[in-house]
Every structure is written in structure tokens, then in C-alpha cells.
Protein backbone atom coordinates (compact mmCIF):
# COMPACT_ATOMS: atom_id res chain seq x y z
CA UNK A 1 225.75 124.42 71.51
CA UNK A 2 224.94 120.90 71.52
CA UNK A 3 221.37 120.15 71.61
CA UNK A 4 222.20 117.72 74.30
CA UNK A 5 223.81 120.62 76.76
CA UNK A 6 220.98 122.64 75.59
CA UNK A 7 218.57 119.95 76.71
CA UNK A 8 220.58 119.40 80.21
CA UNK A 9 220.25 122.73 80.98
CA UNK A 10 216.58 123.06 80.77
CA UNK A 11 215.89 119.46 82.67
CA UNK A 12 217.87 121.30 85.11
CA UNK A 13 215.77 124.57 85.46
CA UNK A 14 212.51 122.18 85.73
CA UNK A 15 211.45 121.79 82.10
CA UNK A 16 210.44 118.86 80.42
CA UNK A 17 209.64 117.53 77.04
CA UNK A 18 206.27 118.24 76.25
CA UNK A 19 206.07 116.16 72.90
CA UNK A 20 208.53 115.41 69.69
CA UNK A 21 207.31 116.69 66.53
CA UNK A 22 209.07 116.42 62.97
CA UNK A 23 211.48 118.64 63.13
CA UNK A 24 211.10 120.44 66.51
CA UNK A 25 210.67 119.41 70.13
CA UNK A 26 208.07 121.29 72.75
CA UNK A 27 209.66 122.36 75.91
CA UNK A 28 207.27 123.04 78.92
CA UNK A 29 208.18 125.52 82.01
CA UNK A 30 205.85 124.33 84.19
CA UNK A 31 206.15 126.83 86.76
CA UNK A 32 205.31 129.62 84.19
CA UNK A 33 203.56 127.75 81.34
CA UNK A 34 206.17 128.80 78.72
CA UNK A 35 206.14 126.30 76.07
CA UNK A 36 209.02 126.49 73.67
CA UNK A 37 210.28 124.92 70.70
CA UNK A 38 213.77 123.24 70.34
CA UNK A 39 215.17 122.10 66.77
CA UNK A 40 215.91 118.99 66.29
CA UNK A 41 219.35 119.59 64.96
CA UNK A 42 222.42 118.28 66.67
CA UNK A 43 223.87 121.83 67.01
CA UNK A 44 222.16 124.70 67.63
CA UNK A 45 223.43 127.94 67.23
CA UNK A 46 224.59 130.14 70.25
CA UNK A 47 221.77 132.90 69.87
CA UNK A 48 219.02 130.38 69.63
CA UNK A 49 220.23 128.42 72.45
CA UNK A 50 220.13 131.33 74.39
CA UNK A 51 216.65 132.81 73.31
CA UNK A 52 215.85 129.28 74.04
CA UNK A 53 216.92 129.12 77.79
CA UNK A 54 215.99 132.65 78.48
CA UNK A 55 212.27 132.34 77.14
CA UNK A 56 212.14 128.86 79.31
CA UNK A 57 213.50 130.81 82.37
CA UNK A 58 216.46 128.78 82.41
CA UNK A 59 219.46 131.32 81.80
């Protein structure tokens, strides 16, 4: 998946970018308080991206 659908898809469950770091990115739920991180790759593999959206509540 591209990081870019990846990152779509959680803007559109509510999430936002809590901060950039090196080589990951902090994603915040705020309804729940889930904060996840996001590699800064330009693809990330399916079973990441879905760990990802299902930890964040967006899946």
C-alpha cells in the first residue's frame, strides 16, 4: 500500500499526525489515545498497513 492511501485512510477515521521523526511518523487516535507509528517508506507492506489501521481503529 502506498503510504499516501495508508495516510488517507487514517485522516479519514479521525487521526492525525502527531509528529515526524527520522524514520517513522506518530499517528494519534484521538478518540482512544492510540498512538501509532507509520514508516516513512513510500510503500508499506499489506500486513503492516493493516496492523496499522486496525490498531488506529481505522479498518
Amino acid at each position: 500500500m502506498k503510504r499516501r492511501d495508508l495516510e488517507r485512510k487514517l485522516r479519514i477515521a479521525g487521526c492525525y499526525l502527531k509528529r515526524e521523526g527520522r524514520s517513522h511518523s506518530l499517528w494519534i487516535n484521538p478518540k482512544t489515545g492510540v498512538v501509532e507509528t507509520v514508516p516513512r517508506h513510500n510503500e508499506i507492506k499489506e500486513p503492516l498497513a493493516r496492523k496499522i489501521l486496525k490498531n488506529l481503529g481505522a479498518a
